[in-house]
Protein backbone atom coordinates (compact mmCIF):
# COMPACT_ATOMS: atom_id res chain seq x y z
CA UNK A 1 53.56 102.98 48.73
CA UNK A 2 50.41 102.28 51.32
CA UNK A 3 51.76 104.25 54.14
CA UNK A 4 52.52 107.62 51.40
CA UNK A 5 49.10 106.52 50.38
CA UNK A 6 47.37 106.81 53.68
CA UNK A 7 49.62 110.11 54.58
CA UNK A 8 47.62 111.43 51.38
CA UNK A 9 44.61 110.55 52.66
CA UNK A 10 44.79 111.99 56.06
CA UNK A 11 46.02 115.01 54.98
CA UNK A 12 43.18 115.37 51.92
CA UNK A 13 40.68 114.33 55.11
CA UNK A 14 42.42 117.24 56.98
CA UNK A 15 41.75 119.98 54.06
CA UNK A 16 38.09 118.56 53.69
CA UNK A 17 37.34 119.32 57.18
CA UNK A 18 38.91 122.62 56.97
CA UNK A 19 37.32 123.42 53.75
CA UNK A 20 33.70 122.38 55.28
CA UNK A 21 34.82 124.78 58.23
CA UNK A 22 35.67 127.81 56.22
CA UNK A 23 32.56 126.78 54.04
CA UNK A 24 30.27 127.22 57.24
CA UNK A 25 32.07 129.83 58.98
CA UNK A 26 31.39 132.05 55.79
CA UNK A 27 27.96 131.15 55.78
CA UNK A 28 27.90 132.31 59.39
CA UNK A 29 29.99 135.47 59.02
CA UNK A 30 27.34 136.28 56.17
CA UNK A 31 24.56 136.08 58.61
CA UNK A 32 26.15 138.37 61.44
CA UNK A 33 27.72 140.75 58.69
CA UNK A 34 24.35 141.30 57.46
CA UNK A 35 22.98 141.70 61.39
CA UNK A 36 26.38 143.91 61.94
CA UNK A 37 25.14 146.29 58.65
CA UNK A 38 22.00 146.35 59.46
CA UNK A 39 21.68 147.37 63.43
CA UNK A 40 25.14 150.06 62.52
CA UNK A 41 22.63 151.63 60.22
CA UNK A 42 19.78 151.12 61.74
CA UNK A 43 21.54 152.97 64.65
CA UNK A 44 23.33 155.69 62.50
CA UNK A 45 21.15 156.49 59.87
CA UNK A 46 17.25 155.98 61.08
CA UNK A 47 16.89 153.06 58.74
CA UNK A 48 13.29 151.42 58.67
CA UNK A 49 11.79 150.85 60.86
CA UNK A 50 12.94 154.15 62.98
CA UNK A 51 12.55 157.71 61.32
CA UNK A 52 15.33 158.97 63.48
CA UNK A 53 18.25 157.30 64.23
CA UNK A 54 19.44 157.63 67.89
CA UNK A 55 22.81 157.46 66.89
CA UNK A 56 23.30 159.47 64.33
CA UNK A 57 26.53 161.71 65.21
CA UNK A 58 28.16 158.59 66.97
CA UNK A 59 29.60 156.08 64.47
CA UNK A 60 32.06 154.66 66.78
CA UNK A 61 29.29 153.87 69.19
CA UNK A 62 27.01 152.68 66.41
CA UNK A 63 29.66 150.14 65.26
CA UNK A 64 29.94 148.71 69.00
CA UNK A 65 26.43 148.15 69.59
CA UNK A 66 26.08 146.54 65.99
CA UNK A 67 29.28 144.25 66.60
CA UNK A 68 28.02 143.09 69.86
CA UNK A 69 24.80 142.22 68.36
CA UNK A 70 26.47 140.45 65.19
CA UNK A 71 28.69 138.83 67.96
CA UNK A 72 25.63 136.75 69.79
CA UNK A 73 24.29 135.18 66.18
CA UNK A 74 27.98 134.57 64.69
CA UNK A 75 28.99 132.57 67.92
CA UNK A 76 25.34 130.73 67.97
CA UNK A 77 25.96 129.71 64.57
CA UNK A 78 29.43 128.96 64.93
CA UNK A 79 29.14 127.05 68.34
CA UNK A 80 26.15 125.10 67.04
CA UNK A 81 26.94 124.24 63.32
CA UNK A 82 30.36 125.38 62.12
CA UNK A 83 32.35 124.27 65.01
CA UNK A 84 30.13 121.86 66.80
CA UNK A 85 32.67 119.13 66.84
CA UNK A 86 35.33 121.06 69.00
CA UNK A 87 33.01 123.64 70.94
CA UNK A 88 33.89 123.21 74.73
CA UNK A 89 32.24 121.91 77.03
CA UNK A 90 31.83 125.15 79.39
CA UNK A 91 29.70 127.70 77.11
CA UNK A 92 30.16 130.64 79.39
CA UNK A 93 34.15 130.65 79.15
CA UNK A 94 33.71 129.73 75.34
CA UNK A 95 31.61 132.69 74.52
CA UNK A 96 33.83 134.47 76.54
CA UNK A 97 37.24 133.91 74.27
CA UNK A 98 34.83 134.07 71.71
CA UNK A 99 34.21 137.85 72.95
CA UNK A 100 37.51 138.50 73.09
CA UNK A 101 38.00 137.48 70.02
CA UNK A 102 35.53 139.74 68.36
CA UNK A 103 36.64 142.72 70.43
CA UNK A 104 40.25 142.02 67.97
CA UNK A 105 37.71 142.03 64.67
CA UNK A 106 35.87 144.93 66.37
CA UNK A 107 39.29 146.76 67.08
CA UNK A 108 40.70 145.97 62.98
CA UNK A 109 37.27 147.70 61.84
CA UNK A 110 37.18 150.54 64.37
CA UNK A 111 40.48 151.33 63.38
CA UNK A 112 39.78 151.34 59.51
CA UNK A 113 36.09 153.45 59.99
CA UNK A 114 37.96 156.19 62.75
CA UNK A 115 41.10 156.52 60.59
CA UNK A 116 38.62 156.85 57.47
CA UNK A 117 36.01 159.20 59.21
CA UNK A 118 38.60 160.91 61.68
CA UNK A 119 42.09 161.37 59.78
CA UNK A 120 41.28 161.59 56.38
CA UNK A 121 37.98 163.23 56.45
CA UNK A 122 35.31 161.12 54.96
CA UNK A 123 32.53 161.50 56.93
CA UNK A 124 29.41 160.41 54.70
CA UNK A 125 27.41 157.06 55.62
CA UNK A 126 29.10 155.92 52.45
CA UNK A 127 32.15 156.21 53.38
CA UNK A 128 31.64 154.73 57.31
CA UNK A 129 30.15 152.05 55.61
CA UNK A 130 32.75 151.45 53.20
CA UNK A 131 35.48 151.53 55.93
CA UNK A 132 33.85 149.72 58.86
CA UNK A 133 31.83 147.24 57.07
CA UNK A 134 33.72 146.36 53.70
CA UNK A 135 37.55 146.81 54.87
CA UNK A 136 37.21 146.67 58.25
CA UNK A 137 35.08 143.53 58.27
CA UNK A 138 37.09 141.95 55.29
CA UNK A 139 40.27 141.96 57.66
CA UNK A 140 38.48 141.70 61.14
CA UNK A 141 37.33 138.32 59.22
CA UNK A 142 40.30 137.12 58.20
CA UNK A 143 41.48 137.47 62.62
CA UNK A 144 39.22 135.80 63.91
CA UNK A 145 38.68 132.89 61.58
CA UNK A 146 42.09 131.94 62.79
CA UNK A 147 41.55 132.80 66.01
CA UNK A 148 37.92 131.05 66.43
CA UNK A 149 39.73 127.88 65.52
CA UNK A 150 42.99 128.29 66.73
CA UNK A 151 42.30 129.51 70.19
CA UNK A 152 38.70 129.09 70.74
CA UNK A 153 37.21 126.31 69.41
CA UNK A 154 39.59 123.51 70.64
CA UNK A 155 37.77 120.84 72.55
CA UNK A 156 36.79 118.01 69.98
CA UNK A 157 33.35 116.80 71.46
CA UNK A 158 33.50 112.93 69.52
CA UNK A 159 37.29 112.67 68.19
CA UNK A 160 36.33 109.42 66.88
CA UNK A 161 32.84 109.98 64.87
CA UNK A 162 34.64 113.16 63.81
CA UNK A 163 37.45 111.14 61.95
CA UNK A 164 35.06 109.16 59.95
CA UNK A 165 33.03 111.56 58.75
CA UNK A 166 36.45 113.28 57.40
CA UNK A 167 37.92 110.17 56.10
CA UNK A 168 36.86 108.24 53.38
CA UNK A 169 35.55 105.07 54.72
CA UNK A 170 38.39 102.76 52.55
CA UNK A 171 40.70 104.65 54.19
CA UNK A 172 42.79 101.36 55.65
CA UNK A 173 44.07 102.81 59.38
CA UNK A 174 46.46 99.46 59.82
């Protein structure tokens, strides 16, 4: 009965940290989706504080530029506070898989805002927006959560302190 008891502990310590994880990588994601939306339109449609945008017959450009900027604060805040218990040690080759990673998001939403704007015709800011930054993002998001934690963020920095702050401190490890 103890050892089915402990299993049952580890493994509701495992879902806590995950659930913490997801919790901050959403808080993240909000942060860079709202950088992402922002410098796309600022870039595509002249939002304040430009009057005309310098981009404004380029969507496909616009969305690269705005990815790449949403790219530098999502790995910031997930390097320093979602995932600061397995970030690696060598920062350069982390934001580099990191990139990588983003350029599979960046590929799920170009693909949903060209086959929108391109094959089917809807052209509006509306409609980019509605393709690149709702769908697009939505399963760009759903990549590289996965990915960020399966392939990039591997290296646990304290193993130790990070296994008491998941488990409950009853928790009997004999």
């Amino acid at each position: 009965m103890g050892a089915v008891t402990g299993v049952v502990r580890r493994v509701r310590a495992a879902l806590d940290v995950v659930y913490r994880e997801m919790a901050k990588f959403g808080a993240v994601g909000a942060l860079a989706y709202v950088t992402d939306v922002y410098v796309y339109n600022l870039l595509r449609t002249g939002v304040w504080p430009l009057e005309d945008a310098p981009l404004a017959h380029k969507p496909l450009l616009s969305k690269v530029v705005s990815v790449f900027v949403a790219t530098v604060v999502a790995w910031l805040g997930n390097r320093y506070w979602t995932f600061r218990h397995r970030r690696r040690s060598a920062p350069r080759q982390e934001f580099l898989l990191f990139a990588v990673m983003n350029v599979g998001g960046l590929a799920i939403s170009l693909a949903c805002l060209g086959i929108s704007h391109y094959v089917l015709g809807f052209t509006s800011p509306l409609a980019d927006n509605v393709s690149g930054n709702v769908i697009g993002i939505a399963l760009g998001t759903l990549f590289r959560f996965w990915a960020y934690r399966t392939l990039v963020f591997t290296e646990l920095r304290d193993p130790a302190a990070h296994g008491r702050a998941a488990e409950p401190e009853s928790v009997d490890v004999a």
